[in-house]
PDB file of N, CA and C in Angstrom:
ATOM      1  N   UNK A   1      16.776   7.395 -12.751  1.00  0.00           N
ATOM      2  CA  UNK A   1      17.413   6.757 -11.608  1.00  0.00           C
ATOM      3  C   UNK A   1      17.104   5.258 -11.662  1.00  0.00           C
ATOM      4  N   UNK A   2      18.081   4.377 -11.392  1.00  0.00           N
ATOM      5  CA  UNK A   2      18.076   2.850 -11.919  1.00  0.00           C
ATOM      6  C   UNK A   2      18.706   2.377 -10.196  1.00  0.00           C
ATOM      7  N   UNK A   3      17.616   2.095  -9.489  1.00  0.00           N
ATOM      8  CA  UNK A   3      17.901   1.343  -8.411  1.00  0.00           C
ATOM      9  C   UNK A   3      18.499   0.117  -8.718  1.00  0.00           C
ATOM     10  N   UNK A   4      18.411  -0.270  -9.563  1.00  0.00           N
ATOM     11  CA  UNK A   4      18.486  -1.941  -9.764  1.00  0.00           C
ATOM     12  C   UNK A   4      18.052  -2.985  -8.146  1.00  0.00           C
ATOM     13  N   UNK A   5      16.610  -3.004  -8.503  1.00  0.00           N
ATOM     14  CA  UNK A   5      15.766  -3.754  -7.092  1.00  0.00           C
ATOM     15  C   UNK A   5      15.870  -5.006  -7.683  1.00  0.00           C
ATOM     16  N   UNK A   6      16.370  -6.194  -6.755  1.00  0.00           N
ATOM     17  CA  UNK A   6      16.359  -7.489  -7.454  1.00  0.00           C
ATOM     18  C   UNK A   6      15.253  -8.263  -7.293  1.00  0.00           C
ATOM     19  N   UNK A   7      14.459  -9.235  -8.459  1.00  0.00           N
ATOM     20  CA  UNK A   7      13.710  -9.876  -8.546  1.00  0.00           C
ATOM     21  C   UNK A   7      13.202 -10.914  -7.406  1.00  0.00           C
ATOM     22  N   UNK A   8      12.195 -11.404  -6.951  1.00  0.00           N
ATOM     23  CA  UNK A   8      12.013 -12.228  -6.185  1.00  0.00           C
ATOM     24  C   UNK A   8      11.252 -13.348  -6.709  1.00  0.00           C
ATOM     25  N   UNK A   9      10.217 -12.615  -7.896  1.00  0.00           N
ATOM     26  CA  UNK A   9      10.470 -13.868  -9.004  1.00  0.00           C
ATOM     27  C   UNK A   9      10.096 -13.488 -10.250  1.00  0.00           C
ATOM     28  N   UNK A  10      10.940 -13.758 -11.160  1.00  0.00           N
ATOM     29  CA  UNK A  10      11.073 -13.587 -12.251  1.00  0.00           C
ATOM     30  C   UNK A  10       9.880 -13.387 -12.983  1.00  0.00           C
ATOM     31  N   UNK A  11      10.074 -12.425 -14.241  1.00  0.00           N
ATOM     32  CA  UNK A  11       8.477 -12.496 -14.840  1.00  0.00           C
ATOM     33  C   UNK A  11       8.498 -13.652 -16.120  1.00  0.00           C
ATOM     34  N   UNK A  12       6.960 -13.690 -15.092  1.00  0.00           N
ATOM     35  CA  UNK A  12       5.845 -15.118 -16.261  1.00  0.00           C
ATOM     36  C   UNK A  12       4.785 -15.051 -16.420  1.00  0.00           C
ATOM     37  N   UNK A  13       4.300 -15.681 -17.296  1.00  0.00           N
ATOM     38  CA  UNK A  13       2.568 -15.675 -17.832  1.00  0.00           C
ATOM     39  C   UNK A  13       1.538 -16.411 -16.858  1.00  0.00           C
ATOM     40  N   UNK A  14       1.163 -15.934 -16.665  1.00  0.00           N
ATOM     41  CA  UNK A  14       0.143 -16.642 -16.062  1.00  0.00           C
ATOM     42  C   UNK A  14      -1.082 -16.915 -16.610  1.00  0.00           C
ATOM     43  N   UNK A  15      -2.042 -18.027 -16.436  1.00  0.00           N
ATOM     44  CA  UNK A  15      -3.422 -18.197 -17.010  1.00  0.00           C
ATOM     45  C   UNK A  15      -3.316 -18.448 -18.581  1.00  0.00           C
ATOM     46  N   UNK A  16      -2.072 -18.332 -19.440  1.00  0.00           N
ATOM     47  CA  UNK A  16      -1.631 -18.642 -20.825  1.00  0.00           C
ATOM     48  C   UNK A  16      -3.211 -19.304 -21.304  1.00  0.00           C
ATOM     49  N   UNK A  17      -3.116 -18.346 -22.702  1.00  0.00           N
ATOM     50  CA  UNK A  17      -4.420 -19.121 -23.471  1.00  0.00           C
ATOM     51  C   UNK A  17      -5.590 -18.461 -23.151  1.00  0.00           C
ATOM     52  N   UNK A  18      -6.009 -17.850 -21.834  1.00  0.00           N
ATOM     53  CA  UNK A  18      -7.223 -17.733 -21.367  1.00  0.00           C
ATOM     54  C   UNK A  18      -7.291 -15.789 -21.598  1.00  0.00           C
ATOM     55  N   UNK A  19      -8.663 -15.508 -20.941  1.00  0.00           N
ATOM     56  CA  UNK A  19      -8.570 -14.116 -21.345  1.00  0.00           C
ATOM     57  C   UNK A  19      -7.981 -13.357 -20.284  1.00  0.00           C
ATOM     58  N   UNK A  20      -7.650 -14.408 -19.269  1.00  0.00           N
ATOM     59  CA  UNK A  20      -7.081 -13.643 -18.182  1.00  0.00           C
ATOM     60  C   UNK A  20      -5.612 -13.848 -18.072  1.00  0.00           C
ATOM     61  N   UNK A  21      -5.125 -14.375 -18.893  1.00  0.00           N
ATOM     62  CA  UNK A  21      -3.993 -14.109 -19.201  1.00  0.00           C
ATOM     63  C   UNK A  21      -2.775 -12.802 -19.172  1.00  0.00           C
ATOM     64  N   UNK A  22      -1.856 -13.246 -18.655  1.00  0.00           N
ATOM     65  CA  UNK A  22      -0.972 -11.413 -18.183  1.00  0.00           C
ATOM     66  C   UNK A  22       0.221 -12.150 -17.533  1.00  0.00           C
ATOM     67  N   UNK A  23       0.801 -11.400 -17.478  1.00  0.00           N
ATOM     68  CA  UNK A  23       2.461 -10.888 -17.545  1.00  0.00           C
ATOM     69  C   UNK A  23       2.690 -10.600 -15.984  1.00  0.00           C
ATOM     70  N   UNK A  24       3.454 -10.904 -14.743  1.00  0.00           N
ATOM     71  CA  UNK A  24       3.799 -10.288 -13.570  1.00  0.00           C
ATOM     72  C   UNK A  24       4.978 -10.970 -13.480  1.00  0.00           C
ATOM     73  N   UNK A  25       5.464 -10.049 -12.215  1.00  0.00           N
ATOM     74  CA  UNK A  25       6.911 -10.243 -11.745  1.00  0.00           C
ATOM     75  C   UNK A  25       6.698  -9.578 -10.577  1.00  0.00           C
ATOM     76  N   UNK A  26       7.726  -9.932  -9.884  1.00  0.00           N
ATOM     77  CA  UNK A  26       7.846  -9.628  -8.616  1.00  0.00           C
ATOM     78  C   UNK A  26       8.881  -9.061  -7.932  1.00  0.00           C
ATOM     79  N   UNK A  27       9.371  -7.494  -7.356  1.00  0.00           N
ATOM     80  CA  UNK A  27      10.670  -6.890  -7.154  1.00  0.00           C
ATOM     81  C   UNK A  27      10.363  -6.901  -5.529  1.00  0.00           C
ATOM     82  N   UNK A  28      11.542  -6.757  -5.423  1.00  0.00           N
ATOM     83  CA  UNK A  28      12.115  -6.492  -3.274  1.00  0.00           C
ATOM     84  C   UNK A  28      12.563  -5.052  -3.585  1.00  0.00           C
ATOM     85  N   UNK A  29      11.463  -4.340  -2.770  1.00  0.00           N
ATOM     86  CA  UNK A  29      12.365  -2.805  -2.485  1.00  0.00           C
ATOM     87  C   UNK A  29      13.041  -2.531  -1.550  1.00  0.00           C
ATOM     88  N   UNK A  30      13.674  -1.295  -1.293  1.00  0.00           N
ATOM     89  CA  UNK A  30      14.445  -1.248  -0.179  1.00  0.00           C
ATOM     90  C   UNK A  30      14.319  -1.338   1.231  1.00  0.00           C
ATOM     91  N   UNK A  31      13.185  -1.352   1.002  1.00  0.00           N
ATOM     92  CA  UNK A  31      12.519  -1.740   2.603  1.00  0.00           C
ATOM     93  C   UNK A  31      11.816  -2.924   2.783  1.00  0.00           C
ATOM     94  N   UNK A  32      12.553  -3.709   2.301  1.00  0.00           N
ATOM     95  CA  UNK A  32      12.203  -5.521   2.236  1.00  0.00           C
ATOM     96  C   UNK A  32      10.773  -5.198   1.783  1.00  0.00           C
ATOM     97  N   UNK A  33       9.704  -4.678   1.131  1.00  0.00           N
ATOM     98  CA  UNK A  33       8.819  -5.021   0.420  1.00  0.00           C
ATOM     99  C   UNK A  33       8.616  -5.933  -0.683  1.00  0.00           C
ATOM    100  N   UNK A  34       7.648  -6.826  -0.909  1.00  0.00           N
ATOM    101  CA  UNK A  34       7.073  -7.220  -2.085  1.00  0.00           C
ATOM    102  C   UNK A  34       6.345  -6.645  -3.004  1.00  0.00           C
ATOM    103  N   UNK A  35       6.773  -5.739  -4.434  1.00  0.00           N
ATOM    104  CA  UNK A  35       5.829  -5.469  -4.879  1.00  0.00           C
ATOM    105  C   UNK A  35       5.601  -6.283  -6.295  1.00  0.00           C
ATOM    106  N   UNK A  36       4.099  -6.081  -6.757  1.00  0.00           N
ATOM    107  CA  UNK A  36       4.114  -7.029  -7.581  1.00  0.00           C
ATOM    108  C   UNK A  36       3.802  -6.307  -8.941  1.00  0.00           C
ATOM    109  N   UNK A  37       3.931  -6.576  -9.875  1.00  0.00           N
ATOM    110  CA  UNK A  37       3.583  -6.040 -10.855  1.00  0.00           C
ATOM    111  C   UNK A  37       2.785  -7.105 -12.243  1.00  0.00           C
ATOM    112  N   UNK A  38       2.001  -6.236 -13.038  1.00  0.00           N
ATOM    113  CA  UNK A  38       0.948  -7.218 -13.591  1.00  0.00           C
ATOM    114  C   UNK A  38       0.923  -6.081 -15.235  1.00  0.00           C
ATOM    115  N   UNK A  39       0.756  -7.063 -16.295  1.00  0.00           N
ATOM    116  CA  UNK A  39       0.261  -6.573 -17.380  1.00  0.00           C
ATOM    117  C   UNK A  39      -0.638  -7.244 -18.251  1.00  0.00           C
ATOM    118  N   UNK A  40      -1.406  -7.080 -17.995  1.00  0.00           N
ATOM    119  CA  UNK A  40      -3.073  -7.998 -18.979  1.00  0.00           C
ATOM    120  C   UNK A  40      -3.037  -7.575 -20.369  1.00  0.00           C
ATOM    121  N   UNK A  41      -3.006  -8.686 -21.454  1.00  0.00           N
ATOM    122  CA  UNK A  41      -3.022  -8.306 -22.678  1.00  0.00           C
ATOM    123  C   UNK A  41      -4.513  -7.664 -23.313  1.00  0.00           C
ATOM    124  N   UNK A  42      -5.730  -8.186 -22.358  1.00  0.00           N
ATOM    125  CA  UNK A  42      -6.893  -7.859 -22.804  1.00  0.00           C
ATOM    126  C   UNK A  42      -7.621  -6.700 -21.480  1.00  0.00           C
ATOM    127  N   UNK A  43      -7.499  -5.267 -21.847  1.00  0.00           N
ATOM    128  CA  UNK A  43      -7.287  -4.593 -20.835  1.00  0.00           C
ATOM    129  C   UNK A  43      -8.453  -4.042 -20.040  1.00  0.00           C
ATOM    130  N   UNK A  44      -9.817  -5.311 -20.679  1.00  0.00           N
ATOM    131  CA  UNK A  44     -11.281  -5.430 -19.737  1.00  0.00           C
ATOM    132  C   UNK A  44     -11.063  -6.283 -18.501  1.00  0.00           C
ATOM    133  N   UNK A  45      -9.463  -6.670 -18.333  1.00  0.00           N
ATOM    134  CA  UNK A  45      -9.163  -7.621 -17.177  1.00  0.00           C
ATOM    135  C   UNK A  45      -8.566  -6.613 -15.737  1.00  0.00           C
ATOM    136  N   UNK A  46      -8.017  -5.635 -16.362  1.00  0.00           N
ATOM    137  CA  UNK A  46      -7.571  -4.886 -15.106  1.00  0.00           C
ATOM    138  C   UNK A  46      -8.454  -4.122 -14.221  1.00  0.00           C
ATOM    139  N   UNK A  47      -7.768  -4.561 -12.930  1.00  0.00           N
ATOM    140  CA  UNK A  47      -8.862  -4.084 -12.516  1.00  0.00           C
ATOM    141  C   UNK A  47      -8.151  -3.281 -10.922  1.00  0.00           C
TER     142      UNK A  47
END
């Protein structure tokens, strides 16, 4: 199933270079929520 939820902001790197470095974006669900989403390349960062 493909809601297609539109972006609120586009995904980007954040912290580039560092070890905390990672990947998020940001979708609007159907109930005007913000959710955010995150992917850490070094995965002693998630937390």
């Amino acid at each position: 199933m493909n809601e297609g939820l539109p972006f609120f902001l586009e995904p980007m790197v954040r912290f580039k270079g560092r070890q905390e470095e990672h990947v998020t974006f940001f979708l609007i669900d159907p109930a005007n929520n913000l959710l955010e989403f995150k992917y850490y390349h070094d995965h002693s960062m998630v937390y």
